[in-house]
Protein backbone atom coordinates (compact mmCIF):
# COMPACT_ATOMS: atom_id res chain seq x y z
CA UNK A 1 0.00 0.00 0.00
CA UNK A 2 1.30 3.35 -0.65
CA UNK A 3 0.40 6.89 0.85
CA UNK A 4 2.04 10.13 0.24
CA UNK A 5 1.92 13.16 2.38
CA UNK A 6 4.16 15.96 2.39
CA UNK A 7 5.81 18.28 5.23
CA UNK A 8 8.58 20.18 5.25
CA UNK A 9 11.51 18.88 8.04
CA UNK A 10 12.05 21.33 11.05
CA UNK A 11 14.77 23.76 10.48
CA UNK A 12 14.88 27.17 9.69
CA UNK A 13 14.22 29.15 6.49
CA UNK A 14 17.48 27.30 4.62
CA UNK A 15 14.97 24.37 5.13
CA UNK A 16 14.76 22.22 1.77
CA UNK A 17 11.41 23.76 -0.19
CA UNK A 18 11.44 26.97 1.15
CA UNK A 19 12.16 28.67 -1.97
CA UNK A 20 9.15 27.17 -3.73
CA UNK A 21 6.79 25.99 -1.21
CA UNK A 22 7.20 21.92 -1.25
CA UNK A 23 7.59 20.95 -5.10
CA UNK A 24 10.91 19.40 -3.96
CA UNK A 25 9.99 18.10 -0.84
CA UNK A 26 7.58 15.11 0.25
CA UNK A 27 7.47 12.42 2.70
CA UNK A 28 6.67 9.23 1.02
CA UNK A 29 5.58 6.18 2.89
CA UNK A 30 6.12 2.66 1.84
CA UNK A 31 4.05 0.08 3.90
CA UNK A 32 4.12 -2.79 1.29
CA UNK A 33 3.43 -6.57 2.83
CA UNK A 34 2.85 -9.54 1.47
CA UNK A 35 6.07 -9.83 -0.92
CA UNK A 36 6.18 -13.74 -0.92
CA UNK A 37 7.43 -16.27 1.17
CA UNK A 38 6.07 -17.70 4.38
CA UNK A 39 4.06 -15.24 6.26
CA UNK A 40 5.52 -13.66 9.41
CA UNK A 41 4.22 -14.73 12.84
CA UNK A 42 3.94 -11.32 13.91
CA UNK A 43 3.07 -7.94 12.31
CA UNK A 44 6.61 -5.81 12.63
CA UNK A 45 6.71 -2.20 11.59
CA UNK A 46 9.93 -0.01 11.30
CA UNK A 47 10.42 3.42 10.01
CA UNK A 48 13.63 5.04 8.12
CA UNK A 49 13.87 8.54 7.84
CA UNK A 50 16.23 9.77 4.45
CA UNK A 51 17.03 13.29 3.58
CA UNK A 52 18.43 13.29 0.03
CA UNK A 53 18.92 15.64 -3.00
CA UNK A 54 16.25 16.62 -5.36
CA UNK A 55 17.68 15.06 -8.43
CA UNK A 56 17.51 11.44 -7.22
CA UNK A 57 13.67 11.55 -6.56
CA UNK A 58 12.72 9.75 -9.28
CA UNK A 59 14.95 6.35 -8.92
CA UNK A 60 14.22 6.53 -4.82
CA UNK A 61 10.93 7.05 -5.30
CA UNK A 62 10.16 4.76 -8.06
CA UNK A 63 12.41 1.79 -7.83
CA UNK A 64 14.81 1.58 -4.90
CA UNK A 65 12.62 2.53 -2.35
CA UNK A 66 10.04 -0.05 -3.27
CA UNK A 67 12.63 -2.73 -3.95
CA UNK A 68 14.22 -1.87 -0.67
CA UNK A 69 10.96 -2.74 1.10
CA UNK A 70 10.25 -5.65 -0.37
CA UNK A 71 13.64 -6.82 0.65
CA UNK A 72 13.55 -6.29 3.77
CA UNK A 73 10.21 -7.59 4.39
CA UNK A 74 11.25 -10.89 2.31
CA UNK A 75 14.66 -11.16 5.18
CA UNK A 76 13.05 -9.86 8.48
CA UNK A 77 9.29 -10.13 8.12
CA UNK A 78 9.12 -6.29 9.10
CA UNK A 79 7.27 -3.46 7.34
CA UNK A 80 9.37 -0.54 6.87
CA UNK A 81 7.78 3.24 6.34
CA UNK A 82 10.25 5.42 4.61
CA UNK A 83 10.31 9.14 5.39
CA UNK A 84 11.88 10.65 2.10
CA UNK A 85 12.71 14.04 2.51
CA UNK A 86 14.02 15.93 -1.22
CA UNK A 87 15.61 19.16 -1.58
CA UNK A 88 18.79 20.77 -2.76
CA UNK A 89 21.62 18.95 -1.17
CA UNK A 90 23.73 21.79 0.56
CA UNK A 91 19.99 22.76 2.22
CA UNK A 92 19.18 19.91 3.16
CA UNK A 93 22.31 19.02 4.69
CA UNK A 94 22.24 22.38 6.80
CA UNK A 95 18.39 21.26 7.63
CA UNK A 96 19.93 17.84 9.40
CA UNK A 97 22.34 19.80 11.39
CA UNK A 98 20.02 22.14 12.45
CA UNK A 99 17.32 19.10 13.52
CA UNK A 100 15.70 17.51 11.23
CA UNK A 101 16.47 13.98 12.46
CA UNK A 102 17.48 12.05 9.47
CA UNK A 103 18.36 8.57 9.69
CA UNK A 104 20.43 8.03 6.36
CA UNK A 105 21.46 10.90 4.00
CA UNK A 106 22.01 10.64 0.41
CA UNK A 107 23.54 13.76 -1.02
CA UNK A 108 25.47 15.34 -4.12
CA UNK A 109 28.31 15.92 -2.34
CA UNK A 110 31.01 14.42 -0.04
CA UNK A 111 31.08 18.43 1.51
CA UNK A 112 27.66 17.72 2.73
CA UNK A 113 28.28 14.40 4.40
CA UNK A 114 31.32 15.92 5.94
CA UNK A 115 29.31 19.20 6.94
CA UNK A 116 27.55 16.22 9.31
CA UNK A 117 30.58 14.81 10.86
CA UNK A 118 31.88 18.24 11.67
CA UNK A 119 28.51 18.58 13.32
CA UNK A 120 29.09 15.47 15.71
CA UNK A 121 26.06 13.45 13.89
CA UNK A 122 28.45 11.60 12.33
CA UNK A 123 30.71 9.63 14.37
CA UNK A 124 32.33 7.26 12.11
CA UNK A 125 34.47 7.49 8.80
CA UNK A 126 31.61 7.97 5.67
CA UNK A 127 34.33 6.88 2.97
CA UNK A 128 35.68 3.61 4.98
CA UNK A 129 32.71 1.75 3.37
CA UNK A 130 32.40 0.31 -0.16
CA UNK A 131 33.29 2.63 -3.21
CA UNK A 132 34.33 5.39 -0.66
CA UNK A 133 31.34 5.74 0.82
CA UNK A 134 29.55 6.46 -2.67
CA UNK A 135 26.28 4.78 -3.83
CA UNK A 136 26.10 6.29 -7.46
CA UNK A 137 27.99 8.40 -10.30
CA UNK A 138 26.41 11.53 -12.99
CA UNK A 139 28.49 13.62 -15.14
CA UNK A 140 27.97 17.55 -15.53
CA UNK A 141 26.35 18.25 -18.93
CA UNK A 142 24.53 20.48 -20.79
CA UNK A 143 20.53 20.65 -21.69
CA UNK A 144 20.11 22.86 -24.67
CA UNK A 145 16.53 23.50 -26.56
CA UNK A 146 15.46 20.77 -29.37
CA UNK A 147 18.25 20.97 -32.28
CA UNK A 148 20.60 22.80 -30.68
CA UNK A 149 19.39 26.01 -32.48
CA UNK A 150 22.66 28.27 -30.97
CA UNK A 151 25.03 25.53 -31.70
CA UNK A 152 26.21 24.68 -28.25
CA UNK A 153 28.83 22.52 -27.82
CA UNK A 154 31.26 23.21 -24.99
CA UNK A 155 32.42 24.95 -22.53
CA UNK A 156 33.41 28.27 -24.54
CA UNK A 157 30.29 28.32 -26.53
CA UNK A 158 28.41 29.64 -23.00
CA UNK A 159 30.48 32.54 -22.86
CA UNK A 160 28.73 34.21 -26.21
CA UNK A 161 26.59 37.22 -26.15
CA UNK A 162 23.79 35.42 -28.03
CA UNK A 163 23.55 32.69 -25.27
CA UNK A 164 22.19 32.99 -22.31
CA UNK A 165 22.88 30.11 -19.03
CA UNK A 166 21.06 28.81 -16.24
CA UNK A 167 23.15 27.01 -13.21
CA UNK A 168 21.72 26.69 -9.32
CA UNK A 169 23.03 28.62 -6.67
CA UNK A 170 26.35 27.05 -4.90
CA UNK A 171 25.31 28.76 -1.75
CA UNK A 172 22.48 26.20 -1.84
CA UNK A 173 22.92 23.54 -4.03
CA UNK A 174 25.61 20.65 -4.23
CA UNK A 175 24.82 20.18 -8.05
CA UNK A 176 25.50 24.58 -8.52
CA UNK A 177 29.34 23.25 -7.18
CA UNK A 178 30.10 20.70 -9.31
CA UNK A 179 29.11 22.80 -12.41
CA UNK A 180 31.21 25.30 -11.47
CA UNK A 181 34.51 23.60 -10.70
CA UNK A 182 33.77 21.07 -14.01
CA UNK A 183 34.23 24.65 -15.70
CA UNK A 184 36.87 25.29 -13.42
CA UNK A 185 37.85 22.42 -14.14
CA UNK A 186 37.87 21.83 -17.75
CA UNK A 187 39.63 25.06 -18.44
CA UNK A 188 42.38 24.44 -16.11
CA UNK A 189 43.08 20.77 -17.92
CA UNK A 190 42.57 22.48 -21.21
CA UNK A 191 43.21 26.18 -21.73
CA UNK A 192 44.48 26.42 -25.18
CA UNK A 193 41.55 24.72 -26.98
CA UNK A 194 39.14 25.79 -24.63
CA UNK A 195 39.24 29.41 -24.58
CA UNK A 196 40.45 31.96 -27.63
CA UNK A 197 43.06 34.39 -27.27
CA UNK A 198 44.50 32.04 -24.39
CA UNK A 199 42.45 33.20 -21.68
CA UNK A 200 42.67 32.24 -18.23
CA UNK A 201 40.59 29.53 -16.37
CA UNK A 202 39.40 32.24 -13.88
CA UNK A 203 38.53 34.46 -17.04
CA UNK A 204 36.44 31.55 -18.58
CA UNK A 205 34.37 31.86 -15.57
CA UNK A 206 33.94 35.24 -15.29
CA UNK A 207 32.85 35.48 -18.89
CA UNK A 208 29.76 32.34 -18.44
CA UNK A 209 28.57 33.94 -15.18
CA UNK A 210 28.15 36.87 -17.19
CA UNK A 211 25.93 35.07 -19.12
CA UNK A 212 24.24 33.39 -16.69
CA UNK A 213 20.31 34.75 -16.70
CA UNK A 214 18.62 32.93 -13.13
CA UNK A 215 20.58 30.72 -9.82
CA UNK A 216 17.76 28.62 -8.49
CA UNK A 217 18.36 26.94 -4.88
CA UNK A 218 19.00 23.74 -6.41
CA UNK A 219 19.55 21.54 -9.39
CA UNK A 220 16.16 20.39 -9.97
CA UNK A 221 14.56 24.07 -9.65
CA UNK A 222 17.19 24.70 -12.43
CA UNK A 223 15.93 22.14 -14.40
CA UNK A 224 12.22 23.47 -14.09
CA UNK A 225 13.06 26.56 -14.92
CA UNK A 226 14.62 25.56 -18.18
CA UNK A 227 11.30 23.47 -18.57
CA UNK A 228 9.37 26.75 -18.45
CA UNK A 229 11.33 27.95 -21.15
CA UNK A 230 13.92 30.72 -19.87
CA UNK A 231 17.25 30.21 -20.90
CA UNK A 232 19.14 28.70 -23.85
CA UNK A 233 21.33 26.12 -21.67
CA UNK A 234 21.25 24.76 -17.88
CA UNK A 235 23.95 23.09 -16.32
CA UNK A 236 23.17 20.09 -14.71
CA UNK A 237 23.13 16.64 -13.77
CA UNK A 238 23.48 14.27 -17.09
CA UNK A 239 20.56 12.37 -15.25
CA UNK A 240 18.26 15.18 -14.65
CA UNK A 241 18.43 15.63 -18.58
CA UNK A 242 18.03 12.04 -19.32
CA UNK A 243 14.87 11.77 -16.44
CA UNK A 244 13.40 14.66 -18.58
CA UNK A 245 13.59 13.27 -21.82
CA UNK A 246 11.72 10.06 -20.60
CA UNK A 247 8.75 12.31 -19.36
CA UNK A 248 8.65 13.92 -22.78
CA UNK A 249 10.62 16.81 -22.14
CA UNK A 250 12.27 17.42 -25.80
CA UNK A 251 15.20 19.52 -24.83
CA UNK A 252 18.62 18.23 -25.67
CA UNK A 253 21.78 16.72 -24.07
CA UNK A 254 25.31 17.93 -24.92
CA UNK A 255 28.15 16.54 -22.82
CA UNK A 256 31.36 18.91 -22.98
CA UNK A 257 34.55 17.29 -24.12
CA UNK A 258 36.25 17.78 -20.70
CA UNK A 259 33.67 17.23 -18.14
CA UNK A 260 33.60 16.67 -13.77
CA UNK A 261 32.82 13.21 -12.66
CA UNK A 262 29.67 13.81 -10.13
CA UNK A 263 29.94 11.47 -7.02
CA UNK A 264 27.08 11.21 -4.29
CA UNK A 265 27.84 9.79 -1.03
CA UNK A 266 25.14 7.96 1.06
CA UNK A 267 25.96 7.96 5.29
CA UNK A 268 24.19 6.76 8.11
CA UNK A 269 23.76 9.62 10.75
CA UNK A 270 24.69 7.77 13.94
CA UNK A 271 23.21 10.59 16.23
CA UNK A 272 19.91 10.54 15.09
CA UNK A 273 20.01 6.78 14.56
CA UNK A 274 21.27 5.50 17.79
CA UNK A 275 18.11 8.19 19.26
CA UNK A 276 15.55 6.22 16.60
CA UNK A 277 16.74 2.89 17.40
CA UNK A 278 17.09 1.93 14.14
CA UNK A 279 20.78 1.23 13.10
CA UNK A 280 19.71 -2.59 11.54
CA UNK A 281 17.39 -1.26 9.18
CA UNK A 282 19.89 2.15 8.62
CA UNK A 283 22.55 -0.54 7.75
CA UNK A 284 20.42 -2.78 5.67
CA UNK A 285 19.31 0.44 3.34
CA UNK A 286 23.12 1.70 2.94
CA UNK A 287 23.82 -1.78 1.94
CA UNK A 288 21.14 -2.32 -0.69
CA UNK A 289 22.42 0.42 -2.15
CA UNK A 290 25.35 -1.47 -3.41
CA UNK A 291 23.42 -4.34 -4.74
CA UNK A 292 23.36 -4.71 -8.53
CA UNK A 293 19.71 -4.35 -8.33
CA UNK A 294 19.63 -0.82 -6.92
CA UNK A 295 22.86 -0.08 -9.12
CA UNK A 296 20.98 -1.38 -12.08
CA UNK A 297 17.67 0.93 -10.99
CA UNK A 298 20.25 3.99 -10.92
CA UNK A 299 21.48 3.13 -14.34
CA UNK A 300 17.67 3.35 -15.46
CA UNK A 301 17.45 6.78 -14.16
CA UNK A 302 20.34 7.99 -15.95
CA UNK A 303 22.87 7.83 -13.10
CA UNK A 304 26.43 5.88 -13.16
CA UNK A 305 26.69 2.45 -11.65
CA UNK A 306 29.67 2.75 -9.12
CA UNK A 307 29.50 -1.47 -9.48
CA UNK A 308 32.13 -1.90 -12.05
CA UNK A 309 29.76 -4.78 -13.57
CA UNK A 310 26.68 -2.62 -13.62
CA UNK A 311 28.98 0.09 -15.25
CA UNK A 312 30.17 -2.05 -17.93
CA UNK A 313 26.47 -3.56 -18.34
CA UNK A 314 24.58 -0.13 -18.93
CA UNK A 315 27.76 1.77 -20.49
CA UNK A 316 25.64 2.81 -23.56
CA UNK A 317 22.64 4.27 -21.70
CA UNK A 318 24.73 7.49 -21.11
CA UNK A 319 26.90 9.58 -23.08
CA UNK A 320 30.94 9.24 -23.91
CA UNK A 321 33.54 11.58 -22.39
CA UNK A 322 36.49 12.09 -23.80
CA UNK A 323 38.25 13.97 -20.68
CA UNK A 324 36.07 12.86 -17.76
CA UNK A 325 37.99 13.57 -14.42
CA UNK A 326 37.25 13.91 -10.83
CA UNK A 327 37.50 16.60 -7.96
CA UNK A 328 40.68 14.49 -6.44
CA UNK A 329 42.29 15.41 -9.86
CA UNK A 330 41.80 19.26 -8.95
CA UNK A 331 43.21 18.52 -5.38
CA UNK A 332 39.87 17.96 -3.26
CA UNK A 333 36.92 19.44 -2.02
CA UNK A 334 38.83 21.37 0.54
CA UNK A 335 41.77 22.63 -2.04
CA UNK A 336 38.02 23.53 -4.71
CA UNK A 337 36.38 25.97 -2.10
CA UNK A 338 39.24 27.95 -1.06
CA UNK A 339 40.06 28.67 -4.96
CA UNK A 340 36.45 29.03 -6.01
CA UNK A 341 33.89 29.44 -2.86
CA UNK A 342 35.93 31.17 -0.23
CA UNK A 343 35.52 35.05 0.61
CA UNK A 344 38.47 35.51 -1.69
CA UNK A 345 37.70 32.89 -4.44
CA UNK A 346 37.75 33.44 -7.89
CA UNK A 347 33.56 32.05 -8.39
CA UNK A 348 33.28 34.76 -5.03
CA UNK A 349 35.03 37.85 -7.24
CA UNK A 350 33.37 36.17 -10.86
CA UNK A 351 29.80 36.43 -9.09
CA UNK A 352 29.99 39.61 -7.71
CA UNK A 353 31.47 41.37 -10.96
CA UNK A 354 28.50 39.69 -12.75
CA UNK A 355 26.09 41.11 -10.55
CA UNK A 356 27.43 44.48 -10.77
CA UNK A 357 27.77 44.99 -14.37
């Protein structure tokens, strides 16, 4: 049986949702029984609690969570209720410091997880467990309008006069980070093909912020936006574009040449956890994550297996990249937001010129 209800979790006003109401936040509860097998003697009920980011709503809502259920019910005879809570990671990871009593937390970012242990909610290592701690891949890419109509194909193409760029805010939103150290990024790796008149990396940047018409709070509000028809490209999650396509959407999906790896981390919150009681079923979720199954139900949602076999199995589901590297290769999360995010980074100076031309 399924019911949906939705609420918003008890912080204060960087709470996931408030920027628009609730569209990217709900509570979803799973109750489903009778899964097969010999019925249990006795009627067991548990309930997980998940604060996650707004782009993976689709392959929680409609395949792992489900799946997860039924698994569970099938090995312990128990019913579990899972509270999903969806909003843009950075948010939502201030929202669980600040009280809202997540059990597990999926989010865009390793920052956010680490934002957590800082916090003393997290009291053991989050990357000592399989993969580093992650539980799925995405690439940054591009969404441009059906037929590419301005001709956009990488990263210097956004700095034009005739083209105008959405992104999410990085004060806000995990997926807002990533885009702007894959431009970072990709610049840095290649600055003689990537930008005329040899440019610098920091000058790229400046030049595509100028263009940059709307920040939403996170990467899903970006997405919507697009949807609605402002801009000429959003930078995003490859799966966002690929979820939107499925539903009809007929925008477009170019993948830059050089291009940021996007890994999301999944942790248990062992404050919150140990309070709830519920560290088994905590445990069990973080594990099914792992399982081909829920790998394979990522890959179907546009996101990259981190199971080597699933990888290999649903390679040609998503796009090639010819320079795809990762934020270890630009020195770490730490070493990306002093250059870029800190109160004398070059996104910090980029942003503000933008805003005051």
């Amino acid at each position: 049986m399924w019911s949906t209800v939705k609420r918003a979790p008890p912080s204060t006003h960087s709470a996931p949702g408030a920027r628009l109401g609730l569209p990217g936040l709900a509570l979803l509860l799973l109750g489903i029984a009778g899964c097969g097998g010999a019925a249990p003697t006795q009627s067991l009920t548990e309930t997980l609690t998940i604060s996650a980011f707004s782009v993976v709503r689709e392959p929680y809502d409609r395949a792992i969570l489900p799946a997860f259920t039924r698994w569970y019910r099938e090995k312990t005879g128990t019913t579990v209720e899972v509270e999903a809570s969806y909003g843009a990671s950075g948010a939502q990871s201030r929202a669980v410091v600040e009280g809202f009593e997540a059990d597990v937390v999926v989010f865009s970012m390793s920052d956010d997880v680490e934002r957590l242990r800082r916090a003393g909610l997290i009291r053991h290592d989050p990357e000592a467990g399989p993969h580093g701690g992650l539980v799925s891949h995405s690439v940054v890419a591009f969404a441009v309008r059906a037929g590419n109509p301005k001709g956009i194909h990488d990263w210097v193409d956004l700095t034009r006069d005739d083209v105008t760029v959405l992104t999410a805010n990085p004060s806000t939103s995990g997926g807002a980070i990533w885009n702007i150290a894959a431009l970072f990024g990709a610049a840095s790796r290649e600055p003689t093909r990537s930008l005329s008149g040899g440019a610098s990396p920091a000058e790229l940047l400046r030049r595509v912020l100028r263009r940059v018409e709307i920040m939403d709070r996170s990467g899903r509000d970006s997405v919507q936006t697009f949807e609605r028809g402002m801009g000429d490209v959003v930078l995003t999650y490859e799966n966002e574009i690929l979820v939107g396509q499925r539903a009809g959407q007929t925008y477009e999906q170019v993948t830059p040449r050089s291009t940021l790896r996007i890994d999301n981390p999944g942790a248990l919150v062992d404050v919150y956890v140990d309070q709830h009681g519920r560290r088994a079923v905590a445990e069990a979720f973080l594990a099914f994550l792992q399982t081909p199954e829920a790998q394979r139900a990522f890959a179907t949602y546009g996101l990259r297996p981190i199971d080597p076999g699933v990888a290999r199995e649903t390679q040609g589901r998503v796009a090639p990249v010819a320079d795809l590297f990762t934020i270890r290769d630009l020195g770490g999360f730490s070493k990306v937001k002093a250059q870029l995010f800190s109160p004398t980074g070059i996104y910090t100076h980029a942003i503000e010129e933008a805003h005051a031309k």
